[in-house]
Protein backbone atom coordinates (compact mmCIF):
# COMPACT_ATOMS: atom_id res chain seq x y z
CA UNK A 1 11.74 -7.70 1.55
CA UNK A 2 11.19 -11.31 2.78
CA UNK A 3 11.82 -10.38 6.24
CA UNK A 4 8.63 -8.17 6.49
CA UNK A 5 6.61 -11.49 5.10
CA UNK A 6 3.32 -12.40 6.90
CA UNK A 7 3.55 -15.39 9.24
CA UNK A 8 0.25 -16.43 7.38
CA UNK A 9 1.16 -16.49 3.81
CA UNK A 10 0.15 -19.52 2.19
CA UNK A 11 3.04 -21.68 1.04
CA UNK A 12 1.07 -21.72 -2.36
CA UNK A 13 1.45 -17.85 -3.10
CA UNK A 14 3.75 -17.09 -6.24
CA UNK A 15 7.54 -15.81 -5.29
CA UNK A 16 6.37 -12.72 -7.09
CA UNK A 17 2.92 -12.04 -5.32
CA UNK A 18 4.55 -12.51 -2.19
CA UNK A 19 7.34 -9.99 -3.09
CA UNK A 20 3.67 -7.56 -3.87
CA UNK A 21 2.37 -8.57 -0.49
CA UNK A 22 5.22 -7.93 1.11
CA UNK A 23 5.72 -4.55 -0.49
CA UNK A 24 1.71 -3.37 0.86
CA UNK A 25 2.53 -4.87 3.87
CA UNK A 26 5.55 -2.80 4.42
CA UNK A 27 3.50 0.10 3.39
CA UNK A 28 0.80 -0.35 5.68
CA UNK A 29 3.12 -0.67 8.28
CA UNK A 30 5.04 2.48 7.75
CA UNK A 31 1.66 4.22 7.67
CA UNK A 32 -0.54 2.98 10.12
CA UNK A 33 1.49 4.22 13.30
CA UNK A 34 5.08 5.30 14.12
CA UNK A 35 7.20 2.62 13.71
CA UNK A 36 8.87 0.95 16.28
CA UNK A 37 11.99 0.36 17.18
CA UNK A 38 11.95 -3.18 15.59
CA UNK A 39 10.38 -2.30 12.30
CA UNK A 40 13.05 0.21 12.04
CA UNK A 41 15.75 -2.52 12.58
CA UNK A 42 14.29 -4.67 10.28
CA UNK A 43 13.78 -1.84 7.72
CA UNK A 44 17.38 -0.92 8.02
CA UNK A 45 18.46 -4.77 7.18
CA UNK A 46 16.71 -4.40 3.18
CA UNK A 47 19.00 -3.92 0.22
CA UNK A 48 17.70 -3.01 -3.23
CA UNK A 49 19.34 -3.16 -6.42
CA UNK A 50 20.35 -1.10 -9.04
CA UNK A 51 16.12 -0.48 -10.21
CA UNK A 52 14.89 3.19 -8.74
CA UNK A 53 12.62 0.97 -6.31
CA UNK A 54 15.42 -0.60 -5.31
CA UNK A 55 17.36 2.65 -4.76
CA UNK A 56 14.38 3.86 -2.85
CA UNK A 57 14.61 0.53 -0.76
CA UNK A 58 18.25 1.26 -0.11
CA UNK A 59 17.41 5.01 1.20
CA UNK A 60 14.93 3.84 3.14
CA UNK A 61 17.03 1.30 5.25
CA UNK A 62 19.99 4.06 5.42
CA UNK A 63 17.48 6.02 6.90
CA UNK A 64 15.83 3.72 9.30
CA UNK A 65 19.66 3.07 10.53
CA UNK A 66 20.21 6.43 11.16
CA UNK A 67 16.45 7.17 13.03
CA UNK A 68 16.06 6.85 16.59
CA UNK A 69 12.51 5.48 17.49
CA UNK A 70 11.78 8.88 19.04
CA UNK A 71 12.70 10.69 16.06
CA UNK A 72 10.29 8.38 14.06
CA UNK A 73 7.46 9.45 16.20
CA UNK A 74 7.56 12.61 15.94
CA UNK A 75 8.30 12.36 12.16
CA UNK A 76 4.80 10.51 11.63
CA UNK A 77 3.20 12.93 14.25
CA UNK A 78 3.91 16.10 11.41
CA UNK A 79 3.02 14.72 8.61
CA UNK A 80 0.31 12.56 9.53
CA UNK A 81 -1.53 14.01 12.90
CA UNK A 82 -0.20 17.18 14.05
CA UNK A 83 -2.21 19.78 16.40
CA UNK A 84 -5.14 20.10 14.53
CA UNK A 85 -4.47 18.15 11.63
CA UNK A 86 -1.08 16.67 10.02
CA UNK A 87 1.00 18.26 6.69
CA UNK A 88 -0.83 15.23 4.90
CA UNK A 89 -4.51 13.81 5.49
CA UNK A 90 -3.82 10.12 4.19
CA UNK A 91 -7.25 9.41 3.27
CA UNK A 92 -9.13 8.38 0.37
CA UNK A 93 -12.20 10.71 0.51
CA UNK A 94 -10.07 13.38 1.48
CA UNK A 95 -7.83 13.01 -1.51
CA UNK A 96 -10.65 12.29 -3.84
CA UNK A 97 -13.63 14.85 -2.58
CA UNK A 98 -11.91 17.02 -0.15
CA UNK A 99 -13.63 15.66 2.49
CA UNK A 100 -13.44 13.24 5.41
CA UNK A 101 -16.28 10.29 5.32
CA UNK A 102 -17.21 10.55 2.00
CA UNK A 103 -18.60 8.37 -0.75
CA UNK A 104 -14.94 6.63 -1.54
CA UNK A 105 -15.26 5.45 2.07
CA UNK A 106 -18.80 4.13 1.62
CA UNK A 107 -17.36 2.51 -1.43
CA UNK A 108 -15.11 0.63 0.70
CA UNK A 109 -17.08 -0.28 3.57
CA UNK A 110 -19.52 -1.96 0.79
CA UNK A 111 -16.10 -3.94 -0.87
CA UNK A 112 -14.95 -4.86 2.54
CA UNK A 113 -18.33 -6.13 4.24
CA UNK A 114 -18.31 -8.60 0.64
CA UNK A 115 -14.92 -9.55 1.89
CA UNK A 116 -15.93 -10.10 5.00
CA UNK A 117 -14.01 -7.41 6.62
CA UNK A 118 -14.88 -5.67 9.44
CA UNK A 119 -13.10 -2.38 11.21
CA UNK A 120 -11.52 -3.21 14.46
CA UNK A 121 -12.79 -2.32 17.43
CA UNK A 122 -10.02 -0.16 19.03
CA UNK A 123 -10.12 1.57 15.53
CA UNK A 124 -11.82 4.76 15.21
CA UNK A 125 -9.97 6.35 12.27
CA UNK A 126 -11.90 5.91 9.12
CA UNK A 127 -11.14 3.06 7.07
CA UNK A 128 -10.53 4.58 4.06
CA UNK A 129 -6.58 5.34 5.27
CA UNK A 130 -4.20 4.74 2.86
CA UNK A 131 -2.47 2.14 5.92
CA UNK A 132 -5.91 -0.13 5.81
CA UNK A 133 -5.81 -0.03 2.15
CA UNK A 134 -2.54 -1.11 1.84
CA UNK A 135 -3.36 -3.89 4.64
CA UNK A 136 -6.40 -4.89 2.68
CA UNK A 137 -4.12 -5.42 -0.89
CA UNK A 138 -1.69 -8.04 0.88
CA UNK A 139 -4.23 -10.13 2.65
CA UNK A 140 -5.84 -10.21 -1.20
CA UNK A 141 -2.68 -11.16 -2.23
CA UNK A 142 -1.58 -13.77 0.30
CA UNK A 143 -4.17 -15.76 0.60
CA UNK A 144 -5.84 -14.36 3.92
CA UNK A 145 -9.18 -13.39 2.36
CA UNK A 146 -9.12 -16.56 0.24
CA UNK A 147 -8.08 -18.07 -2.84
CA UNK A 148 -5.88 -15.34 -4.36
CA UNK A 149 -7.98 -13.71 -7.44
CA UNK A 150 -5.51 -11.25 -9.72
CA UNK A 151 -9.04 -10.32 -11.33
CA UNK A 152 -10.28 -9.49 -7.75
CA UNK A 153 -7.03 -7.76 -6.50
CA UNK A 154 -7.38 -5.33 -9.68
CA UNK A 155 -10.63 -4.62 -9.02
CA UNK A 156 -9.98 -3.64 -5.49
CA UNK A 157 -6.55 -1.59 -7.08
CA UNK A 158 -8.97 0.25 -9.16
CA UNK A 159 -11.31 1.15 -7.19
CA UNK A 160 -9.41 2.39 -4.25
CA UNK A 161 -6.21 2.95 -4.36
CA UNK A 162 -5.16 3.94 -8.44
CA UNK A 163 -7.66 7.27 -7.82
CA UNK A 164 -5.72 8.80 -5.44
CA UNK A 165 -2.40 7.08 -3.87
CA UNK A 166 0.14 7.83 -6.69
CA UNK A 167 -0.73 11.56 -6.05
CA UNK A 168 -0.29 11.24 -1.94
CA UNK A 169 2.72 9.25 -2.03
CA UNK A 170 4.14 12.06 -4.42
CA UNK A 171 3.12 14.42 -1.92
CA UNK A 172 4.94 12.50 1.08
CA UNK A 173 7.79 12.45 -1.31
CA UNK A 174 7.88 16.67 -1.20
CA UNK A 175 6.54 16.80 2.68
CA UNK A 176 8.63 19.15 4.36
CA UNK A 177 8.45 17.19 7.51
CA UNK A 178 9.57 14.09 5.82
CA UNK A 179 12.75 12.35 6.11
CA UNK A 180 12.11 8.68 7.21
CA UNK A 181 9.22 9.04 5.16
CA UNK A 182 10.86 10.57 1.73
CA UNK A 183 12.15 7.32 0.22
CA UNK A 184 8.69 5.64 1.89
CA UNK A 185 7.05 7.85 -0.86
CA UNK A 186 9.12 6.89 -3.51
CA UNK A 187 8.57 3.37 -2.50
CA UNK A 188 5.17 4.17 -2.69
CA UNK A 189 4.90 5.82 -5.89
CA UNK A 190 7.00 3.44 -7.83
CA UNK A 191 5.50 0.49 -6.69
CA UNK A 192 1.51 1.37 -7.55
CA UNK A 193 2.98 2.36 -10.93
CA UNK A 194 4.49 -1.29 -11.39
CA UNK A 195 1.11 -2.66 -10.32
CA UNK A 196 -0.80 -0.21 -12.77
CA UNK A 197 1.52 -1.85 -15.71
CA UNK A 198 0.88 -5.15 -14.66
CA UNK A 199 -2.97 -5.13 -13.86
CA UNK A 200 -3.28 -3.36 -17.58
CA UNK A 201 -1.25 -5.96 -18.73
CA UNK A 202 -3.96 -8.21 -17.33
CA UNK A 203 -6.51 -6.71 -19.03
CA UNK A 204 -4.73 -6.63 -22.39
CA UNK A 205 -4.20 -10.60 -22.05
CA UNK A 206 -8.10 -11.15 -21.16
CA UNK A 207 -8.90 -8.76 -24.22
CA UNK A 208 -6.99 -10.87 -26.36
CA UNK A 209 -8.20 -14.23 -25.22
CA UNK A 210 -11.42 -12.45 -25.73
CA UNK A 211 -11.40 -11.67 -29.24
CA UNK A 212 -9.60 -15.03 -29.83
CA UNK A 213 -12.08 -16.92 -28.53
CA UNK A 214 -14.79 -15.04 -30.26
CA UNK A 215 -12.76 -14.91 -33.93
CA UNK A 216 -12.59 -19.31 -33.30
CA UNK A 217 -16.20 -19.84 -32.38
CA UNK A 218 -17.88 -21.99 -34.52
C-alpha cells in the first residue's frame, strides 16, 4: 500500500508502522467521502498476497477497476447517508450506546483536545466517525502528532476503536448495498484483528519485563 503513504511521514517511521499507517489511512479514506476517481485508480493499482488481507486487498483493487466514480457515489450514499439515514451509521456512540453524541464521543473529544486536535471547521459530522478515527490512528502512527508512542497508539486503539469497529466493519462486510465496500470490510476487520494481536502482544512483553524487573530487584 505504499502508494496511499502520507506525504508527511517521517523518514524515521518503521517499514512496518508505515505499512499500519498506511492501512488507517486507506481506511479513512474509503470512509470519509465517496472516493474519487483518483483514489479509485490508485486503489485498483494494490496487489496482496496469498494472506486473507491480502486477498481482501486484491478484491478491493478488482473492484475499484471495475467502479465508475459515479457508481462509487452512490455506493457510499446507501450505506452511509441515504434519505433519512444510511444502511450503516458509522459512528462510535451509535455502535456503542445506540445513540448519536454520546459519552464515547465525549471520550474522544477529551483524547483529542490532549492531542491537540481540533474538528475542522467545514466539519459538522460528529467526530466520533469511524473515517476520523481511522485518520487519528495514522497521524499517531506517522509521526504527525509527535514522537510515535506504541504505548499511546494502544491506548487510543482501546479506547476507541477495539469497542466497536470489528463489529461495523463485519456489518459493511454483509451490507446489502455494498460492493466497492465488501472487501473494504474485510480489510477492515482483518486488519484491527492484527493490531489487537500485536498491541496484546505489547502488553504481554511489558508484563514480563515487569515481573522481571521486580523478581531481580535487590
Amino acid at each position: 500500500m505504499a502508494a496511499l503513504a502520507e506525504r508527511d511521514v517521517a523518514d524515521t517511521v518503521e517499514d512496518a508502522d508505515l505499512l499500519r499507517a498506511q492501512a488507517y489511512t486507506l481506511l479513512a479514506q474509503l470512509l470519509a467521502r465517496p472516493p474519487s476517481r483518483a483514489l479509485l485508480d490508485t486503489i485498483a493499482e494494490l496487489t496482496g498476497d496469498g494472506t486473507p488481507l491480502g486477498q481482501a486487498i486484491d478484491r478491493l483493487a478488482e473492484r475499484a477497476r471495475a467502479t465508475s466514480e459515479q457508481k462509487a457515489e452512490r455506493e457510499f450514499h446507501a450505506l452511509f447517508i441515504g434519505v433519512t439515514r444510511g444502511e450503516l451509521v458509522p459512528f462510535a456512540s451509535y455502535y456503542r450506546t445506540g445513540f448519536l453524541n454520546d459519552r464515547p464521543l465525549a471520550r474522544l473529544r477529551e483524547d483529542m483536545q490532549a492531542l491537540g486536535i481540533e474538528r475542522a471547521p467545514d466539519v459538522s459530522e460528529p467526530e466520533d466517525h469511524i473515517a476520523a478515527i481511522c485518520e487519528i490512528m495514522a497521524a499517531l502512527i506517522s509521526g504527525s502528532l509527535g514522537s510515535p508512542d506504541l504505548h499511546q497508539q494502544k491506548r487510543f486503539f482501546n479506547r476507541h476503536l477495539l469497542p466497536w469497529a470489528g463489529r461495523f466493519f463485519a456489518d459493511l462486510e454483509e451490507a446489502h448495498g455494498a460492493d466497492l465496500y465488501r472487501p473494504a470490510g474485510t480489510i477492515g476487520r482483518l486488519f484491527l484483528h492484527i493490531e489487537t494481536d500485536a498491541f496484546a502482544m505489547l502488553a504481554q512483553a511489558a508484563e514480563q519485563e515487569h515481573r522481571e524487573g521486580t523478581i531481580h530487584a535487590p
